[in-house]
Protein backbone atom coordinates (compact mmCIF):
# COMPACT_ATOMS: atom_id res chain seq x y z
CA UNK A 1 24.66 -30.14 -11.89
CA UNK A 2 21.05 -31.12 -12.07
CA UNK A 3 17.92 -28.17 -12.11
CA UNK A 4 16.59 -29.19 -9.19
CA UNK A 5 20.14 -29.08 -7.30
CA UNK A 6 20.58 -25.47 -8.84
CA UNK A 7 17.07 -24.06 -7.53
CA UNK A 8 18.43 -25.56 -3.96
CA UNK A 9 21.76 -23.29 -3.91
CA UNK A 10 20.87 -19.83 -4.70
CA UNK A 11 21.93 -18.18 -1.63
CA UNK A 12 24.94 -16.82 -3.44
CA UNK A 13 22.59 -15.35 -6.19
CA UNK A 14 21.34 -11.90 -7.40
CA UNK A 15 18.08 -11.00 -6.26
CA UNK A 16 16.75 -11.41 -9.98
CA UNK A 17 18.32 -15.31 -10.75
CA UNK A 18 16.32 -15.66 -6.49
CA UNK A 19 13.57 -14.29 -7.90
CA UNK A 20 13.57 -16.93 -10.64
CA UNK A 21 14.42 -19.94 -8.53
CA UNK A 22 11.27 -19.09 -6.13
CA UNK A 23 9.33 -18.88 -8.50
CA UNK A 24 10.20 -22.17 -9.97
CA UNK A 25 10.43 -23.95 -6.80
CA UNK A 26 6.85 -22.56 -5.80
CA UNK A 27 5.21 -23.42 -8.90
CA UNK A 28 6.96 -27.19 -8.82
CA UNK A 29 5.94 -27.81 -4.98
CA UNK A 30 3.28 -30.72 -3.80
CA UNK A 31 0.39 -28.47 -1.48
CA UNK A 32 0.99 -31.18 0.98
CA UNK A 33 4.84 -30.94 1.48
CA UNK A 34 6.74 -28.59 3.39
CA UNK A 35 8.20 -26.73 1.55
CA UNK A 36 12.00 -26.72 -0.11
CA UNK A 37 15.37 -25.20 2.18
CA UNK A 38 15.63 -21.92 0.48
CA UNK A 39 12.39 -20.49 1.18
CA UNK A 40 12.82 -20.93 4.95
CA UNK A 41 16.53 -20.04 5.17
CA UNK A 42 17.92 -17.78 2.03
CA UNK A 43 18.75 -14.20 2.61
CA UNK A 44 16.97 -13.64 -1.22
CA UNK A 45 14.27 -15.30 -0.66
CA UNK A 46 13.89 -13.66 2.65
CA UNK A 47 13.94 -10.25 0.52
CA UNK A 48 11.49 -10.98 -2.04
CA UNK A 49 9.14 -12.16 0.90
CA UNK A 50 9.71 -8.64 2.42
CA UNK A 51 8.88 -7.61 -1.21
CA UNK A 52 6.19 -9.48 -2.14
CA UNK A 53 3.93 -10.24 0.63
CA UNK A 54 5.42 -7.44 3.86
CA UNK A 55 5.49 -4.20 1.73
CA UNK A 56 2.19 -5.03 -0.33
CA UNK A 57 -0.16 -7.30 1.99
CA UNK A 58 -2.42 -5.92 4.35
CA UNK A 59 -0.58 -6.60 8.01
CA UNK A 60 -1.83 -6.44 11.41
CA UNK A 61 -0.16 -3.91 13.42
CA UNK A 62 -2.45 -3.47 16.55
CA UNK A 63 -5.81 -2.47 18.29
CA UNK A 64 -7.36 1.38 17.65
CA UNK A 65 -8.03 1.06 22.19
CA UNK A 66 -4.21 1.22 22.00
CA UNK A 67 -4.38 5.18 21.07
CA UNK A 68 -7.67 6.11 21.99
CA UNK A 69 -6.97 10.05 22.28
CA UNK A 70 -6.04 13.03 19.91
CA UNK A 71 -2.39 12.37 19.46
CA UNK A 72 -1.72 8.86 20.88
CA UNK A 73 0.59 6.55 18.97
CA UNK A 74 2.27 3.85 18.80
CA UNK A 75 5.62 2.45 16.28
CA UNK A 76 6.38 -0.62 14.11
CA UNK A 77 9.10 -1.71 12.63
CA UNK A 78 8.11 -3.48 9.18
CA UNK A 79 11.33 -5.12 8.16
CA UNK A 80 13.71 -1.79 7.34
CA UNK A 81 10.37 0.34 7.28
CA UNK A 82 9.60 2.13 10.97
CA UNK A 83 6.15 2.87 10.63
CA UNK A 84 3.96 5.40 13.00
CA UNK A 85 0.29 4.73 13.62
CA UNK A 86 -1.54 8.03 15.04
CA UNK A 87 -4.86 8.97 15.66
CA UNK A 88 -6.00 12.82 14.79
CA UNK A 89 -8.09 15.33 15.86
CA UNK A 90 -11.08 13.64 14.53
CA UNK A 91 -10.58 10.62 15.74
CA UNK A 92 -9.55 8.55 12.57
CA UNK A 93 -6.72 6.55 13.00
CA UNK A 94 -3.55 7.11 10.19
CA UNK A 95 -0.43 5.09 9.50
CA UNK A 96 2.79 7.43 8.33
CA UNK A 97 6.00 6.31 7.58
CA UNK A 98 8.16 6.93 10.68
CA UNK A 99 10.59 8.94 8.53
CA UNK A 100 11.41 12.55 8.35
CA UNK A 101 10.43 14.60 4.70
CA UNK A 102 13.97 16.27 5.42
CA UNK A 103 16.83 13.78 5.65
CA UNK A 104 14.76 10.84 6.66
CA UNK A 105 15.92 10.62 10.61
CA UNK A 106 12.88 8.43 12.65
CA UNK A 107 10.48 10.99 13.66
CA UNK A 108 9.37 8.94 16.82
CA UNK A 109 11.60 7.60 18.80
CA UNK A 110 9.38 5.89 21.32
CA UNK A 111 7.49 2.33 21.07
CA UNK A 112 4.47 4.35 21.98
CA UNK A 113 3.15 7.94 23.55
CA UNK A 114 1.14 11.10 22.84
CA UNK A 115 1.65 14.47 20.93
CA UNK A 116 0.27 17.72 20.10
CA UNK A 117 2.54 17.66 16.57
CA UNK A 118 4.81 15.42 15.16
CA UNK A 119 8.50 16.96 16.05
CA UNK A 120 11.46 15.54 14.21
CA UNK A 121 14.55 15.26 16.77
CA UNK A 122 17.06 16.26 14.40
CA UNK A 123 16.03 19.30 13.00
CA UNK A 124 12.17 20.34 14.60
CA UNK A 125 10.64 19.71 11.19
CA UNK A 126 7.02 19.38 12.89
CA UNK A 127 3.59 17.79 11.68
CA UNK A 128 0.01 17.97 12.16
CA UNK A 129 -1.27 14.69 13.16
CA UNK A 130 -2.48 14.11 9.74
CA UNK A 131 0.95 14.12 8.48
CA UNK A 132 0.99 17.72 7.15
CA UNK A 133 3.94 19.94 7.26
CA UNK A 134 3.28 23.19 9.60
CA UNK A 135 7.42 23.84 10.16
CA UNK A 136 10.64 23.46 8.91
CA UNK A 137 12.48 26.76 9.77
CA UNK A 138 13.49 29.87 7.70
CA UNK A 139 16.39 28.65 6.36
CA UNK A 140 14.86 26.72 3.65
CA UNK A 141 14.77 28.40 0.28
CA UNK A 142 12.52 30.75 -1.26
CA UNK A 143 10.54 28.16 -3.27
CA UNK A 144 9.90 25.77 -1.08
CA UNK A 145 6.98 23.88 -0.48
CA UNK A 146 5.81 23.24 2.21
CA UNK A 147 2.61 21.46 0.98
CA UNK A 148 4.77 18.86 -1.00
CA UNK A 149 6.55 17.79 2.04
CA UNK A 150 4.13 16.11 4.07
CA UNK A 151 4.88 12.48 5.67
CA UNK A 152 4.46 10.16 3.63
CA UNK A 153 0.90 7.35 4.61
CA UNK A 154 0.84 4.08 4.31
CA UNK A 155 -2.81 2.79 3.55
CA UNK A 156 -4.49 2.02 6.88
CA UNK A 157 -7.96 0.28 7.73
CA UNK A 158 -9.84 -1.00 10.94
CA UNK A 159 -11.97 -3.20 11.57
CA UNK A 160 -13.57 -4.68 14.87
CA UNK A 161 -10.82 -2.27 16.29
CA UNK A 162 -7.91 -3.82 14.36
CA UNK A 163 -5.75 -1.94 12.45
CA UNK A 164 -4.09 -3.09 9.31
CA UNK A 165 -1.50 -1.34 7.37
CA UNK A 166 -0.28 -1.39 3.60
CA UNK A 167 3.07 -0.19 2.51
CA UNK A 168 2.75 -0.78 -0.90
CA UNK A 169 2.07 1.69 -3.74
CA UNK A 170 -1.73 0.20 -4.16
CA UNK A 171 -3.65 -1.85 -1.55
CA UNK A 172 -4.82 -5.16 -2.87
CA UNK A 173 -8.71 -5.97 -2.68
CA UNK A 174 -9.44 -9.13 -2.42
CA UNK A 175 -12.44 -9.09 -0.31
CA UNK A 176 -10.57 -7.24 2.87
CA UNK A 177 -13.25 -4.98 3.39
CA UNK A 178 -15.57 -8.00 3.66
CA UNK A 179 -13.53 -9.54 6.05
CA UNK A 180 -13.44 -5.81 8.06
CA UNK A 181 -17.23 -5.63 7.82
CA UNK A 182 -17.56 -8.73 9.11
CA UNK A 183 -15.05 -8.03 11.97
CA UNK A 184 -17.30 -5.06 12.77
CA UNK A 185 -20.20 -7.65 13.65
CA UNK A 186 -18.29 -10.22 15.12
CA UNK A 187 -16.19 -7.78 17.47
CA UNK A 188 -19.51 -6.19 18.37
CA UNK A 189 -20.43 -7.94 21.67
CA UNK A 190 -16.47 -7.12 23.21
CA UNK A 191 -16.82 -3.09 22.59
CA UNK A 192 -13.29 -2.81 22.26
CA UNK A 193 -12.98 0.93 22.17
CA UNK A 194 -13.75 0.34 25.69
CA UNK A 195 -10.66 -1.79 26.68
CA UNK A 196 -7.23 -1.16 27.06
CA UNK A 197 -4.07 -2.65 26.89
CA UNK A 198 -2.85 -4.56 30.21
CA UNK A 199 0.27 -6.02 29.44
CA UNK A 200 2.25 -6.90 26.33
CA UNK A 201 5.54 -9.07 25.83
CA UNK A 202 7.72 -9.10 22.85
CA UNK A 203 9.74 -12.65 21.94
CA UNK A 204 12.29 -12.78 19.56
CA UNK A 205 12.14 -16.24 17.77
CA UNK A 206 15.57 -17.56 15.82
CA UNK A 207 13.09 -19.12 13.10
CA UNK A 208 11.49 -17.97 9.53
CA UNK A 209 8.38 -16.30 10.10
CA UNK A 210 6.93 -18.81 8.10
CA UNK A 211 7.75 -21.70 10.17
CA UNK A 212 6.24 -19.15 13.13
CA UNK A 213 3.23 -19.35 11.27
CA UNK A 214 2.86 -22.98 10.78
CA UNK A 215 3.44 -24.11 13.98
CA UNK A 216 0.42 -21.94 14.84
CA UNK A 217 -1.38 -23.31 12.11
CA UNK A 218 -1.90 -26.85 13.68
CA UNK A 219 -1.98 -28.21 17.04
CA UNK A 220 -0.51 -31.86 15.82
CA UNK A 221 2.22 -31.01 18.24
CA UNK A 222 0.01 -29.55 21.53
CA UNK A 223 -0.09 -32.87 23.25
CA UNK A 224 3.40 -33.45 23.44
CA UNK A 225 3.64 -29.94 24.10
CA UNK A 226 1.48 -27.52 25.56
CA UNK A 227 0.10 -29.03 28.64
CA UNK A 228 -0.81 -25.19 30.18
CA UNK A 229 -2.67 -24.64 26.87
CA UNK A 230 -4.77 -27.53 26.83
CA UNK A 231 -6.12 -27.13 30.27
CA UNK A 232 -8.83 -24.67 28.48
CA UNK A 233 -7.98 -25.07 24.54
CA UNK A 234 -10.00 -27.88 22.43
CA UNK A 235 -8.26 -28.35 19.29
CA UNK A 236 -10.64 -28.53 16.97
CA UNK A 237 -11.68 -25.24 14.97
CA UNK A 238 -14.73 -26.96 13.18
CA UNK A 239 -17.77 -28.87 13.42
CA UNK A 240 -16.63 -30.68 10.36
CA UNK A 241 -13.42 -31.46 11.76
CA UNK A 242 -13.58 -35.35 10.88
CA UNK A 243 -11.09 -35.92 14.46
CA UNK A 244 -13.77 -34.27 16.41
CA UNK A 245 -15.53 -36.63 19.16
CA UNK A 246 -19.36 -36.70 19.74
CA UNK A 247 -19.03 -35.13 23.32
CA UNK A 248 -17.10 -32.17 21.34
CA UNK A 249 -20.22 -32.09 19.06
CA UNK A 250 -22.78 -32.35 21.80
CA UNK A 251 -20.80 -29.32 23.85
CA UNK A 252 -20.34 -27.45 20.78
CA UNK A 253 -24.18 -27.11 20.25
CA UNK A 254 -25.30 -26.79 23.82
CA UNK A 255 -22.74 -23.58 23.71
CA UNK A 256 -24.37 -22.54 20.12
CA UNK A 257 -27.38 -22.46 21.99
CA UNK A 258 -26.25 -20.14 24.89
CA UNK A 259 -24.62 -17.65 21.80
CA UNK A 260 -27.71 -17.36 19.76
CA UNK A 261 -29.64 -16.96 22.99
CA UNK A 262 -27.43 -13.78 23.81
CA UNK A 263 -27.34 -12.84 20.42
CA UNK A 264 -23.54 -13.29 20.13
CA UNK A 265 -22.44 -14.07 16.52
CA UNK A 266 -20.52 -17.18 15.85
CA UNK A 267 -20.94 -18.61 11.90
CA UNK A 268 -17.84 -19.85 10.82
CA UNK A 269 -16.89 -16.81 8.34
CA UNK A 270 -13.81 -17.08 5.50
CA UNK A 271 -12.53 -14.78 3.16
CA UNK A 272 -10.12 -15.13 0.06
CA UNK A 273 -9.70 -17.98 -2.39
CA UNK A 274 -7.57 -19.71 0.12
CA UNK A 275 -9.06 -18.48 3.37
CA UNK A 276 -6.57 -15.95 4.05
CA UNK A 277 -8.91 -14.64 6.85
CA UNK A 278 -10.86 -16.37 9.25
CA UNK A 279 -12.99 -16.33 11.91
CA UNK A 280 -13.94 -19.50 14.55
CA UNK A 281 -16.10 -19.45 17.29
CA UNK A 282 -15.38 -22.83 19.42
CA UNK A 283 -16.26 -23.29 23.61
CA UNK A 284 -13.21 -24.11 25.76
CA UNK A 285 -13.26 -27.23 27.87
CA UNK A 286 -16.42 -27.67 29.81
CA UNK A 287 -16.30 -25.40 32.83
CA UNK A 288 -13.00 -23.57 31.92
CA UNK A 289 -14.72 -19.99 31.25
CA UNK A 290 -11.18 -18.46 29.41
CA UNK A 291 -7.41 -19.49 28.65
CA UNK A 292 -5.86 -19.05 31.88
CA UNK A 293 -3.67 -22.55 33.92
CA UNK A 294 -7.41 -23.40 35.92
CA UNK A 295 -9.69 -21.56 33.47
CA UNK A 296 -11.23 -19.09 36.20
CA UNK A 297 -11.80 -16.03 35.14
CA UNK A 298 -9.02 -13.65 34.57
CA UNK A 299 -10.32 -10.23 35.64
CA UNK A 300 -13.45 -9.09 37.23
CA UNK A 301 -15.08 -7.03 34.54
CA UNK A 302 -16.08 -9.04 31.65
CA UNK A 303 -16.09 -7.01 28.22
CA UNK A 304 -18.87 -4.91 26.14
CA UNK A 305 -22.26 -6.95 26.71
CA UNK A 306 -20.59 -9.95 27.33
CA UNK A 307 -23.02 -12.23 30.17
CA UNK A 308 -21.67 -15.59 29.74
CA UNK A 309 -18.17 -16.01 31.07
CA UNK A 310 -18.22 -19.79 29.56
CA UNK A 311 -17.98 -17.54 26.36
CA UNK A 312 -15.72 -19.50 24.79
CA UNK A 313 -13.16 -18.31 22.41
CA UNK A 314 -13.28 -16.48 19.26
CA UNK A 315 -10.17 -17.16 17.04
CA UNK A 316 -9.58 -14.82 14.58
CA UNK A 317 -6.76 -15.75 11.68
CA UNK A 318 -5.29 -12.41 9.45
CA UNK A 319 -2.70 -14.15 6.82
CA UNK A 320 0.34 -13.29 6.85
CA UNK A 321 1.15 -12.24 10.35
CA UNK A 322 -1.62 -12.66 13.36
CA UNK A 323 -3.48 -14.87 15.20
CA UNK A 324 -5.73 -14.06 18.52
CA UNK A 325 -8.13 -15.12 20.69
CA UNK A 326 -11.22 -13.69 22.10
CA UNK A 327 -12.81 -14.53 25.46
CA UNK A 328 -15.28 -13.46 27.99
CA UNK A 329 -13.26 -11.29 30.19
CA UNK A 330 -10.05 -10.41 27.91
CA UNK A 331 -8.35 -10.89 25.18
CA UNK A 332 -4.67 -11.82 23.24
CA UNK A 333 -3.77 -10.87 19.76
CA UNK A 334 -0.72 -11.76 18.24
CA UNK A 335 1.76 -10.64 15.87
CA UNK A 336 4.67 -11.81 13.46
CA UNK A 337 6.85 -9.68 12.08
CA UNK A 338 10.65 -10.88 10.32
CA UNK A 339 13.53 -9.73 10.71
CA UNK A 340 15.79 -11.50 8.60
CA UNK A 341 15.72 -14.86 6.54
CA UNK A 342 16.27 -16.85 9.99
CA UNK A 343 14.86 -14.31 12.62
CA UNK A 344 11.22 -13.20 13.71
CA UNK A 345 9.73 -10.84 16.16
CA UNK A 346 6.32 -12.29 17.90
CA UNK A 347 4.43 -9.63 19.73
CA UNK A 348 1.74 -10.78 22.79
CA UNK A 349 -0.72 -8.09 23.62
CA UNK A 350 -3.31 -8.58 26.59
CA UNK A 351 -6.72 -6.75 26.73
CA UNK A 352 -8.96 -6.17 29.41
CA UNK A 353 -12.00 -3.76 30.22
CA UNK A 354 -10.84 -0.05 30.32
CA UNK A 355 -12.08 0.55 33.71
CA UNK A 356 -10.29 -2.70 35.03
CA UNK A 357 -7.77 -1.70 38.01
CA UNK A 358 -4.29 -3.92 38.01
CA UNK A 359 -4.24 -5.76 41.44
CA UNK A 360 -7.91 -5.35 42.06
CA UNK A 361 -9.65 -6.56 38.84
CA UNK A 362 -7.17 -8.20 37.66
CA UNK A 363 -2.80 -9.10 37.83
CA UNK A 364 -1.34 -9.43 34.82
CA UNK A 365 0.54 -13.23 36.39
CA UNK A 366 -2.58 -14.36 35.73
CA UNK A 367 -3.68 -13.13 32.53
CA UNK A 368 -0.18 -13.86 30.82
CA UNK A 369 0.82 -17.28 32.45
CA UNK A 370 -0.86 -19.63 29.65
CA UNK A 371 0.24 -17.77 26.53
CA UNK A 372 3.55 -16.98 28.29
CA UNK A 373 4.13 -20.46 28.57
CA UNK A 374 2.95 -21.57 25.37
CA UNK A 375 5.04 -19.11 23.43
CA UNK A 376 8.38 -20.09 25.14
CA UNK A 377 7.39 -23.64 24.17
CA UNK A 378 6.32 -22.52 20.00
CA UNK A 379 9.86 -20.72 20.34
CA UNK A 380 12.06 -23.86 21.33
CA UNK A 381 9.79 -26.00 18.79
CA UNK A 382 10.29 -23.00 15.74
CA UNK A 383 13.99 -22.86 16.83
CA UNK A 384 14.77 -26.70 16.31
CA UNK A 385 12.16 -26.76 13.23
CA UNK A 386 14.34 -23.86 12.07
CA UNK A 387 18.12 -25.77 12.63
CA UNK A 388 16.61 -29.12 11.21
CA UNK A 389 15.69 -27.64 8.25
CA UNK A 390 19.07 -25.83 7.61
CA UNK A 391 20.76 -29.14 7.54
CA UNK A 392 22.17 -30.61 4.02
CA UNK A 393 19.77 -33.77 5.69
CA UNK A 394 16.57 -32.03 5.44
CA UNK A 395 14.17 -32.61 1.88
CA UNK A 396 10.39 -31.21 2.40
CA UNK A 397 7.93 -33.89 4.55
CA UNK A 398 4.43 -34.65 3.83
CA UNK A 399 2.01 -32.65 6.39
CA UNK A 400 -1.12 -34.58 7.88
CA UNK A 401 -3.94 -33.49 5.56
CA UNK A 402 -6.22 -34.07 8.64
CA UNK A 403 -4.43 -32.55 11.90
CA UNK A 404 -2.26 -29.71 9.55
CA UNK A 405 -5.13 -28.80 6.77
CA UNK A 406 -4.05 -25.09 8.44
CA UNK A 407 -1.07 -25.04 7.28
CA UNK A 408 -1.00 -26.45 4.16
CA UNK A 409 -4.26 -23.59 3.63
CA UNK A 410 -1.55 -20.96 4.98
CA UNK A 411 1.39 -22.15 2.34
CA UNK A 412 -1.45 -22.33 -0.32
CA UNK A 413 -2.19 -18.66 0.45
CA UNK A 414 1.64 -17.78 0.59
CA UNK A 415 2.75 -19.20 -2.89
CA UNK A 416 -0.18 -18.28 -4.84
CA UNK A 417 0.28 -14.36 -3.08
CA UNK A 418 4.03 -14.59 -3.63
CA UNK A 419 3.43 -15.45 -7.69
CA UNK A 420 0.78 -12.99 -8.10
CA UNK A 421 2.91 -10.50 -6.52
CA UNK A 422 5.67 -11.27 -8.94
CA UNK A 423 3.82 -11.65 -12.47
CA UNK A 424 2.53 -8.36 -11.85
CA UNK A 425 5.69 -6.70 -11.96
């Protein structure tokens, strides 16, 4: 049996001989191909992604206007790790893991609310909202401490109002806080601590996360198959873009013109080695003002400062698990999380102004029927991507350097993270 057959047939493996195979197949694959079986479809390769990039990569999780009070929070489940994001008395926002200092039962059972403490179901161990111990009884013994049984945090950061979470034992650098500063500026002009969340939809995707994220990564495919979308959407995500028509160019600048005027950032920012963040300012379709099936406006109350309603849309990457889009009058953000080797969670969540009244400023039909739409659609394309590839048929294709530059930038970012992660061991 030939090496390269070997590296293809490790499902039966130990984690370590996995661990070895990846590895080798990462460090042997053309940037340009898709890449080999295992890494979409093996249950140990599936782990040491959960590993390597979920429990020590900075992840989206959601927006700080979800919880804007003392005591609001809401849960995530990171692979096996339920996860608790809370803000305090002082208004910072923390991330705890969701797990009881006593015998480890989930502390909150709900997908979101609001305390006074944090109450454990099982046994009323309670905690300040900054994760400190204030009660576990007077049974416990003598010499206990209370002060070394605190929840324990995850590393959390915002930025723009996102909020990213680490679970691993350091938080890696690379620039982040760049990339959070410059979310800061670039978020500005929305004033998102003064929206809230209208609607939200959760889609469970039978597909590797990864193949989640490259079909967002190019729109190759949105002819053939996102007609809703492309009412507003232009494809291209750069000036330089050599498919981009003149009338693209000319409507791009006219639009640059209206932003600068209303002082509304829009530089084409990246961060990383291989761009693992990124932020695009493009205009929609001439006379579409956001991303809904006629491109009216959506609700009544545009955000922040926001004058123009032909705003256009800011599209804002975060590598490994979010997309989202930012418009005149709302906006989407997007999340991936797996579940196993062949499973993925996608999670939809709709913004509007906080003082925006359901039914009078705005029905969530409206504001959902686009990305509703276009979701089902990435879900029945990630689905068959997902069944193709399992077959004994299937050998890695070559992507379109021109219409899928995305997502060979995204599988860049993914091996070279995934090695790093494991030489450092």
């Amino acid at each position: 049996m030939n090496q390269q057959h070997d590296l293809l047939n490790v499902r039966h493996a130990s984690l370590e001989e996995a661990k070895t195979a990846m590895t080798q197949l990462l460090e042997k694959r053309a940037s340009n191909y898709s890449l080999d079986a295992p890494l979409y479809n093996d249950p140990h390769m599936f782990r040491i992604d959960m590993e390597e990039v979920f429990q020590k990569e900075w992840l989206f999780v959601g927006m700080t206007s979800e919880i804007p009070k003392k005591g609001d929070y809401f849960t995530v489940e990171i692979g096996q790790n339920p996860v608790l994001i809370v803000r305090d008395a002082e208004g910072k926002v923390n991330a705890f893991h969701n797990t009881c200092r006593h015998r480890g039962s989930v502390i909150c059972t709900e997908h979101r609310g609001k305390v006074a403490n944090l109450v454990c179901p099982y046994h009323q161990w309670t905690y300040d909202l900054k994760g400190n111990l204030l009660f576990a009884g007077t049974e416990m013994n003598k010499n206990f401490d209370m002060k070394q049984h605190g929840l324990k945090s995850a590393f959390c950061k915002t930025g723009g109002g996102f909020i990213f979470v680490c679970l691993g034992k350091t938080a890696p650098d690379d620039g982040f806080d760049d990339f959070l500063a410059t979310l800061d500026e670039y978020m500005e002009p929305y004033d998102v601590e003064n929206t809230k969340l209208a609607v939200e939809s959760t889609m469970y995707e039978r597909a590797n996360w990864k193949l989640v994220l490259e079909n967002n990564r190019e729109c190759y495919h949105c002819a053939g198959s996102h007609p809703e979308l492309l009412n507003t959407l232009l494809e291209w995500d750069d000036t330089e873009d050599p498919r981009a028509p003149q009338d693209f160019l000319d409507h791009y600048h006219a639009q640059a013109a209206q932003w600068d005027a209303e002082g509304i950032p829009h530089k084409h920012k990246s961060f990383g080695a291989v761009q693992r963040n990124r932020i695009v300012r493009m205009p929609l379709k001439k006379g579409t003002k956001v991303m809904t099936i006629d491109g009216s406006s959506a609700c009544s109350l545009p955000l922040g400062r926001i004058k123009n309603r032909e705003l256009g849309s800011m599209r804002i990457l975060h590598l490994p698990n979010s997309w989202n889009h930012m418009q005149s009058d709302h906006f989407i953000v997007f999340r991936v999380l797996p579940i196993s080797a062949q499973e993925s969670i996608v999670t939809s969540k709709w913004f509007v102004h906080k003082d925006a009244v359901e039914g009078i400023d705005y029905d969530t039909d409206t504001l959902r029927k686009v990305w509703d739409a276009t979701n089902e659609q990435d879900k029945v394309l990630g689905e068959r991507n997902q069944l193709g590839i399992n077959s004994i048929g299937y050998q890695p294709g070559p992507y379109s350097e021109t219409y899928e530059f995305g997502v060979i930038n995204f599988l860049d970012w993914y091996s070279s993270t995934v090695q790093k992660n494991l030489k450092a061991k």
